[in-house]
Protein backbone atom coordinates (compact mmCIF):
# COMPACT_ATOMS: atom_id res chain seq x y z
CA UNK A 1 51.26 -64.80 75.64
CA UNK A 2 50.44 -68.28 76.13
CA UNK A 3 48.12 -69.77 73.26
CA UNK A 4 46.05 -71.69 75.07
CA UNK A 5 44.91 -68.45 76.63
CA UNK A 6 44.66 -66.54 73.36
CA UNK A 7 42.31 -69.73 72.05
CA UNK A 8 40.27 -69.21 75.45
CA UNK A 9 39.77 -65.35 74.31
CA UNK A 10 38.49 -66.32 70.70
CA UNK A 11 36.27 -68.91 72.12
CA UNK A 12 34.80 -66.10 74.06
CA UNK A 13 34.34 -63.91 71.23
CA UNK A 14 32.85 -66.66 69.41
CA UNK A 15 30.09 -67.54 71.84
CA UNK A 16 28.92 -64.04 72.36
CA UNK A 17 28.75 -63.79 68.22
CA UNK A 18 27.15 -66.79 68.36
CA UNK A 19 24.33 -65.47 70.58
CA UNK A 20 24.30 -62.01 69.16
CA UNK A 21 23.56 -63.89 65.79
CA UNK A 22 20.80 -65.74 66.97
CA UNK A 23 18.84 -62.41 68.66
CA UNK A 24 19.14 -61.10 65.58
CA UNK A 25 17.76 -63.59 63.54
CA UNK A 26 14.54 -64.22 66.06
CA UNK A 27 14.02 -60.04 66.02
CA UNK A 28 14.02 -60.02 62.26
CA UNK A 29 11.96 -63.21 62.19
CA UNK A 30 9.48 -62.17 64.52
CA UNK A 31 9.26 -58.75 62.65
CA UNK A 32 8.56 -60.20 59.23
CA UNK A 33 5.68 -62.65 60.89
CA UNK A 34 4.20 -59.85 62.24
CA UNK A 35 4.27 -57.70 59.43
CA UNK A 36 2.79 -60.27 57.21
CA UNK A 37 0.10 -60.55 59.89
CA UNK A 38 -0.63 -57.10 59.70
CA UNK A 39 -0.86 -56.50 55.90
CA UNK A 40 -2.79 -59.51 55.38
CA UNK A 41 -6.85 -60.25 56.25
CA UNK A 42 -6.72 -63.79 58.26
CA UNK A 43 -9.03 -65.33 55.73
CA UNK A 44 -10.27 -64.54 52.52
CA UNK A 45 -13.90 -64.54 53.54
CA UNK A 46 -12.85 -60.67 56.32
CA UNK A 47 -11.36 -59.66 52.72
CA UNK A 48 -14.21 -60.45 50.47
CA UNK A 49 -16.46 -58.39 53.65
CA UNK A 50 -14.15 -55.79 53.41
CA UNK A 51 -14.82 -55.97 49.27
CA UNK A 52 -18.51 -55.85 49.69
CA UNK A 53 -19.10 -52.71 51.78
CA UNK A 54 -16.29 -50.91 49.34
CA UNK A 55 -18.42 -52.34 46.14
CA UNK A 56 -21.56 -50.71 47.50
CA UNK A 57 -20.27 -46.89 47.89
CA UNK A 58 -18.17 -47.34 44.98
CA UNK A 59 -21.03 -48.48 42.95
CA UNK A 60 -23.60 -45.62 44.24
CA UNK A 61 -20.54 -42.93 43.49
CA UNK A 62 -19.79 -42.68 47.30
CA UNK A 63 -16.12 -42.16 46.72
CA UNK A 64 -15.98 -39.89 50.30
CA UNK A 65 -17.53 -42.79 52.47
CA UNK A 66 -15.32 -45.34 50.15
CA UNK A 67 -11.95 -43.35 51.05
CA UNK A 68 -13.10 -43.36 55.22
CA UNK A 69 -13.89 -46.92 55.10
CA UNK A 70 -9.66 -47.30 53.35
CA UNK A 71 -8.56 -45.10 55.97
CA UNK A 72 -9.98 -47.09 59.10
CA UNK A 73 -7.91 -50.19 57.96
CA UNK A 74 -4.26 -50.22 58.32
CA UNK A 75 -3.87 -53.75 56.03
CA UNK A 76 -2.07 -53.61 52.45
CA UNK A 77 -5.39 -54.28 50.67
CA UNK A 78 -7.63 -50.82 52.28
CA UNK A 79 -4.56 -48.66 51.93
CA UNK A 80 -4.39 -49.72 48.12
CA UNK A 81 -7.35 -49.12 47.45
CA UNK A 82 -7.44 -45.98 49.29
CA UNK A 83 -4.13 -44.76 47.06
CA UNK A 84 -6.33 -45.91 44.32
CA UNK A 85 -9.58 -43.37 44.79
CA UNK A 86 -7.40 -40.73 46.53
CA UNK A 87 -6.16 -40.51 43.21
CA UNK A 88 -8.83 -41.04 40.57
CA UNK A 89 -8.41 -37.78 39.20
CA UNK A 90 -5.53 -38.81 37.14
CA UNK A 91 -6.96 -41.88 35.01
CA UNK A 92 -7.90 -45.45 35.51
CA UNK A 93 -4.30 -46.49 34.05
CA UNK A 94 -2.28 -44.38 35.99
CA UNK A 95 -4.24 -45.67 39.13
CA UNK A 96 -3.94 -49.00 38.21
CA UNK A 97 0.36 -48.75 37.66
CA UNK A 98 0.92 -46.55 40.83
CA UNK A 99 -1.13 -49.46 43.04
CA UNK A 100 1.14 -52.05 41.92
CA UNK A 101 4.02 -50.32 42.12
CA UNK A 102 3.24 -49.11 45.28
CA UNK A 103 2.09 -52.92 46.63
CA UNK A 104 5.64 -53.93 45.09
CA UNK A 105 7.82 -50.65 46.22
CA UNK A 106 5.98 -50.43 49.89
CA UNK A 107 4.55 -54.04 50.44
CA UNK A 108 6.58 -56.62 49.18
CA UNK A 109 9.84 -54.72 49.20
CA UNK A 110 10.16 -54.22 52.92
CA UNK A 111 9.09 -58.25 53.89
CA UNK A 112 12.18 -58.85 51.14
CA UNK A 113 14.62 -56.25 53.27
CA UNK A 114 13.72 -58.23 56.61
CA UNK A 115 13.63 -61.24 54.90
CA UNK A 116 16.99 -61.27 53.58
CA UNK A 117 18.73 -60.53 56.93
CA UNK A 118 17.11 -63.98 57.88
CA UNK A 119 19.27 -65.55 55.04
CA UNK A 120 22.73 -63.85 55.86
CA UNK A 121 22.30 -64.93 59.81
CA UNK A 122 21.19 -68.18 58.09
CA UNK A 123 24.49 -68.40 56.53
CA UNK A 124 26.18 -66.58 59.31
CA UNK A 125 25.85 -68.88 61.99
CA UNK A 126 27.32 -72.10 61.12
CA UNK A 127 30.15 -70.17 59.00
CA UNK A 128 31.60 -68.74 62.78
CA UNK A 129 30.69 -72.34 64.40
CA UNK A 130 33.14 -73.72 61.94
CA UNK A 131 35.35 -70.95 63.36
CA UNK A 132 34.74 -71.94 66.46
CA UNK A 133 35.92 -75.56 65.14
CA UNK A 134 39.02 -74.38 63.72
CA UNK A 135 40.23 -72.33 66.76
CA UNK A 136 39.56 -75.23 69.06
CA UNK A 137 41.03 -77.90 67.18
CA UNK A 138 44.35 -75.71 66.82
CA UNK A 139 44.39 -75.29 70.40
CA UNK A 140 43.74 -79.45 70.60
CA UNK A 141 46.94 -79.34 68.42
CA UNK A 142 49.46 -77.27 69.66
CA UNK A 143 48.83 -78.95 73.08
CA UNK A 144 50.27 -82.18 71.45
CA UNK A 145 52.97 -80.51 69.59
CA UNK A 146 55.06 -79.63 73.19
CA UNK A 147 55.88 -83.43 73.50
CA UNK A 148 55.36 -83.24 77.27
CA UNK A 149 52.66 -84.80 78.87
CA UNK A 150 49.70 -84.09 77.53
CA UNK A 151 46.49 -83.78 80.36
CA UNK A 152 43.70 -85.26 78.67
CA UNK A 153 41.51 -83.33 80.33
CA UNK A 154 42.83 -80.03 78.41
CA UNK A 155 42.70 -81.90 75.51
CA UNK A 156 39.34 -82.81 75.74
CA UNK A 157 38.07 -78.92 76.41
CA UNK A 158 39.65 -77.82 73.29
CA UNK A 159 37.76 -80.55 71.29
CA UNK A 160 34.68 -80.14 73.40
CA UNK A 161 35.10 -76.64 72.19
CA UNK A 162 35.29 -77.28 68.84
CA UNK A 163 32.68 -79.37 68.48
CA UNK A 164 29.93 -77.21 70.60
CA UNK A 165 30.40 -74.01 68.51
CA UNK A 166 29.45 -76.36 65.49
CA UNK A 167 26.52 -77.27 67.48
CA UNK A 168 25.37 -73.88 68.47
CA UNK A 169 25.93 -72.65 64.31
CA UNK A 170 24.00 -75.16 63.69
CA UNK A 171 21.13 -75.01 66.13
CA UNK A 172 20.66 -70.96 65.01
CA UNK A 173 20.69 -72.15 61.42
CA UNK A 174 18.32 -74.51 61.28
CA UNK A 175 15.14 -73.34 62.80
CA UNK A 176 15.63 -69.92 60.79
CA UNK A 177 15.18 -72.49 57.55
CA UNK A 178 12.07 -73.59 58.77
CA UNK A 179 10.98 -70.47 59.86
CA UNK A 180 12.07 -68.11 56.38
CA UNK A 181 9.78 -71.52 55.28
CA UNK A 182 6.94 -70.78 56.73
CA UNK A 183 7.45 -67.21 56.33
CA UNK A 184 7.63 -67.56 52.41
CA UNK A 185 4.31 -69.35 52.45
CA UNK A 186 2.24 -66.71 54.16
CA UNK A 187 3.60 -63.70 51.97
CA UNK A 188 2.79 -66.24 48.76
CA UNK A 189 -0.54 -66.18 50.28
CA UNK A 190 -0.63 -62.44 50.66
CA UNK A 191 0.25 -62.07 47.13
CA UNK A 192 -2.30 -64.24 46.18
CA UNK A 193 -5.49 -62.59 48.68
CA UNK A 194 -4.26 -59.25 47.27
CA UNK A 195 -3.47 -60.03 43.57
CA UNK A 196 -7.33 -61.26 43.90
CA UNK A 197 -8.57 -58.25 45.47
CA UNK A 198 -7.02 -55.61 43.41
CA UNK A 199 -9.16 -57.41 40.48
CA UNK A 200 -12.04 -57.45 41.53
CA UNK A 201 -11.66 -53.99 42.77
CA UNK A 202 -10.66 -52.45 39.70
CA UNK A 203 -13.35 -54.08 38.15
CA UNK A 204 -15.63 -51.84 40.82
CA UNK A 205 -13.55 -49.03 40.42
CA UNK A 206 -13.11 -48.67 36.30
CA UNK A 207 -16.99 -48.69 36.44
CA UNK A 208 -17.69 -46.33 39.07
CA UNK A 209 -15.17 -44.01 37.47
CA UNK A 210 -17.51 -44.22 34.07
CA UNK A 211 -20.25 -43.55 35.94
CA UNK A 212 -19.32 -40.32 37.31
CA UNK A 213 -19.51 -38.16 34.28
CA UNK A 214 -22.84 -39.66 33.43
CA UNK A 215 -23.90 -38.50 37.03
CA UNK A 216 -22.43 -34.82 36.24
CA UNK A 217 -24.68 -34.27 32.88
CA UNK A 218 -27.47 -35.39 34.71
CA UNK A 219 -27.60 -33.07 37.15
CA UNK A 220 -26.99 -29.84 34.29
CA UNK A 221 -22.82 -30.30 34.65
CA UNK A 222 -20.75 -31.22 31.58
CA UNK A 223 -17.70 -33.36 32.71
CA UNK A 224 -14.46 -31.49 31.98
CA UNK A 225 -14.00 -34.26 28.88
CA UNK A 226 -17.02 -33.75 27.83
CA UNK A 227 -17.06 -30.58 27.79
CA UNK A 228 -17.99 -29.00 24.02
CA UNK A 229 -14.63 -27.45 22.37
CA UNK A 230 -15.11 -24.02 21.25
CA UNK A 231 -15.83 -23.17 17.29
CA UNK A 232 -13.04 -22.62 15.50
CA UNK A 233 -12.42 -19.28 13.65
CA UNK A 234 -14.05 -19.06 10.06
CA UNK A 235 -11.39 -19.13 7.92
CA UNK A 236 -10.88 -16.07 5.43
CA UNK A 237 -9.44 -15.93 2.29
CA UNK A 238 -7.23 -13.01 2.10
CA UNK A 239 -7.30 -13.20 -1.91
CA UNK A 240 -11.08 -12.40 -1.88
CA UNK A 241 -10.84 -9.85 0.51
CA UNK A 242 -8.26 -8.03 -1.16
CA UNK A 243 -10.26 -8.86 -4.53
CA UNK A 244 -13.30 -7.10 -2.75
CA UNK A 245 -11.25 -4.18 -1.73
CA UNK A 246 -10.30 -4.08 -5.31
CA UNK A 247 -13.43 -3.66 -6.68
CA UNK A 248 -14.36 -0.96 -4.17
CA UNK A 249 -11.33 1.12 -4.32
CA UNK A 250 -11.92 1.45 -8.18
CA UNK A 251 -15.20 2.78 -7.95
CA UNK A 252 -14.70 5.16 -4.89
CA UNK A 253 -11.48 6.54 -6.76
CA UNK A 254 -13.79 6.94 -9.43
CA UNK A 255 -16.38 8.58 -7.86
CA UNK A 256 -13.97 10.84 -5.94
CA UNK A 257 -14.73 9.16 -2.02
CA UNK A 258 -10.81 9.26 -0.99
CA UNK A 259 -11.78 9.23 2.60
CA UNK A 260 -14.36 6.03 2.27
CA UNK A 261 -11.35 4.28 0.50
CA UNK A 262 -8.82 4.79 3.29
CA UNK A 263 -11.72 3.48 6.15
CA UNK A 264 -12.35 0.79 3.54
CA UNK A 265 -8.62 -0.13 3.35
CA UNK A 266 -7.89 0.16 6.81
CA UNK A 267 -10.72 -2.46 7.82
CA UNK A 268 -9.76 -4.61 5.14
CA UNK A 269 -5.95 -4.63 7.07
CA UNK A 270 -7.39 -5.43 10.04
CA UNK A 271 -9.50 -8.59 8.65
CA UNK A 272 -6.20 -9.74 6.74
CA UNK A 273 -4.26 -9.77 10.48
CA UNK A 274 -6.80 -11.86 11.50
CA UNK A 275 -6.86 -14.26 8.77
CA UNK A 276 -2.84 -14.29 8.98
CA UNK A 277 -3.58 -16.52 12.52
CA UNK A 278 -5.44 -19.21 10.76
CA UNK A 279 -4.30 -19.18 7.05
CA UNK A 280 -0.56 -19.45 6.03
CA UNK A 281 0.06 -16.49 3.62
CA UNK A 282 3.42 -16.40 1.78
CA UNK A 283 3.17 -16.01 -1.75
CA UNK A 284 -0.76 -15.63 -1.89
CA UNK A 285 -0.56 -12.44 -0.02
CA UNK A 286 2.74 -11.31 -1.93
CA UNK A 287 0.09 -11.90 -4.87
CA UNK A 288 -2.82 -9.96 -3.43
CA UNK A 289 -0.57 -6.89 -2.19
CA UNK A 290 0.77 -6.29 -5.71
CA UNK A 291 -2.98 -6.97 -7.24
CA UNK A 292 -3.98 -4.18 -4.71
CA UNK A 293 -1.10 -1.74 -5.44
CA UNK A 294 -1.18 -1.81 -9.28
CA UNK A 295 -4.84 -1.18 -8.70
CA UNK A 296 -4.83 2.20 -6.78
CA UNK A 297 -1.82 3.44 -8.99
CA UNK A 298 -1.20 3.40 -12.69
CA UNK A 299 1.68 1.32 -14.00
CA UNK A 300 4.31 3.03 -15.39
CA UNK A 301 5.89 1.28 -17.67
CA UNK A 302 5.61 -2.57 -19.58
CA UNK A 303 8.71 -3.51 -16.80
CA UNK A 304 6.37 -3.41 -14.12
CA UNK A 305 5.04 -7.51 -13.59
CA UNK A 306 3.45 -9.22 -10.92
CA UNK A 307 5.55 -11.93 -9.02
CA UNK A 308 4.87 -15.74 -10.12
């Protein structure tokens, strides 16, 4: 195959990348503009209008009316602070972490994504017009290199070639700076109309959120944190009821009441399993079993000693 034709192919193939590069870099540009435009208020005296009407059912406990007013606005600001009262239940501090990292997971993430396909056709396009360069100064070249007669007309498309894909690389590359420019500054300002509005927010929100359980004991209901704990259980010390039982035994075996001594003894076991919950035993009810059996029956012998 002839190269001059094989040079004609690759020129081909470098124009249409050429223009394939540039419709993608004006779709992803026009996508990030408009998502910018859409997350952001124009100005930030719609946001602080937006901030007012939340303050006011926020600060009368409205959080119902607060959440529709979110939910009618599709802009980064509403839908954070609908997250944030959608969620109240679990604690200002949780709230507070799961809105940024929402704004930054959600927000800021996806104009990055969009954003960085800007940079790599930025990049893109003059690397294949310097492609384009190459390929047409080689075909420049290996017309001279057959030592006939050169037509300077061939000549001349080859170079025209090569210096028009340079052009074209260039002419994608450089409005895309300017734009990702521009670009840049708007989401700076987003940050900056939404780094102000979360604040004051919160401040709305943290107090409306203390506010609620004082509403709930006004009206007869104890928050759930507020709510009283129950008593604990009197603690018992098995040493004094066994020491009781003791005494008791002794004078009903003396007397001759068996049957009073076993109902005595068997409500005395049932108190001790309920002390067992709340007081750790070990060797003080070792201690108080032996008390209790060398009191119903004799010792027989000097060997027989309590346990230290």
């Amino acid at each position: 195959m002839d190269f001059s034709a094989v040079t004609s192919i690759v020129g081909n193939v470098i124009y249409i990348a050429l223009a394939l590069i540039a419709l993608w870099g004006a779709f992803c540009v026009i996508m990030v503009w408009r998502r910018v435009g859409q997350a952001r208020f124009r100005n930030e005296e719609e946001q602080t209008e937006f901030l007012d009407k939340l303050d006011e059912d926020l600060a009368e406990g409205n959080f119902d009316d607060a959440l529709k007013i979110c939910d009618e606005d599709d802009r980064a600001m509403p839908q954070l602070a609908l997250l944030a009262i959608a969620n109240r239940a679990t604690g200002y501090a949780k709230v507070r972490s799961m809105v940024v990292e929402h704004f930054q997971r959600d927000v800021l993430s996806d104009l990055e994504y969009r954003l960085s396909w800007v940079y790599t056709v930025i990049k893109s396009a003059p690397m294949v017009g310097l492609l384009g360069t190459v390929v047409g100064m080689m075909g420049a070249f290996r017309k001279l290199s057959t030592g006939d007669k050169v037509d300077p007309v061939q000549l001349a498309d080859d170079i025209s070639f090569a210096l028009v894909t340079t052009a074209c690389g260039l002419a994608i590359a450089i409005p895309l700076v300017l734009c990702t420019a521009s670009i840049n500054v708007r989401i700076r300002k987003l940050e900056d109309l939404i780094s102000a509005g979360l604040t004051r927010f919160f401040e709305t929100f943290k107090a409306a959120l203390l506010k609620a359980p004082a509403a709930k004991k006004m009206d007869g209901k104890l928050a759930p944190e507020t709510a009283p704990a129950k008593p604990a259980m009197a603690m018992i010390d098995p040493v004094m009821l066994f020491s009781r039982c003791i005494d008791t035994t002794k004078s009903c075996t003396m007397s001759g009441k068996a049957g009073l001594t076993s109902v005595l003894l068997n409500r005395t076991a049932k108190r001790m399993r309920i002390a067992a919950r709340n007081v750790p035993l070990n060797m003080r009810m070792e201690r108080a079993r032996w008390d209790a059996r060398s009191a119903l029956v004799p010792r027989s012998g000097a060997g027989s000693r309590a346990p230290k």
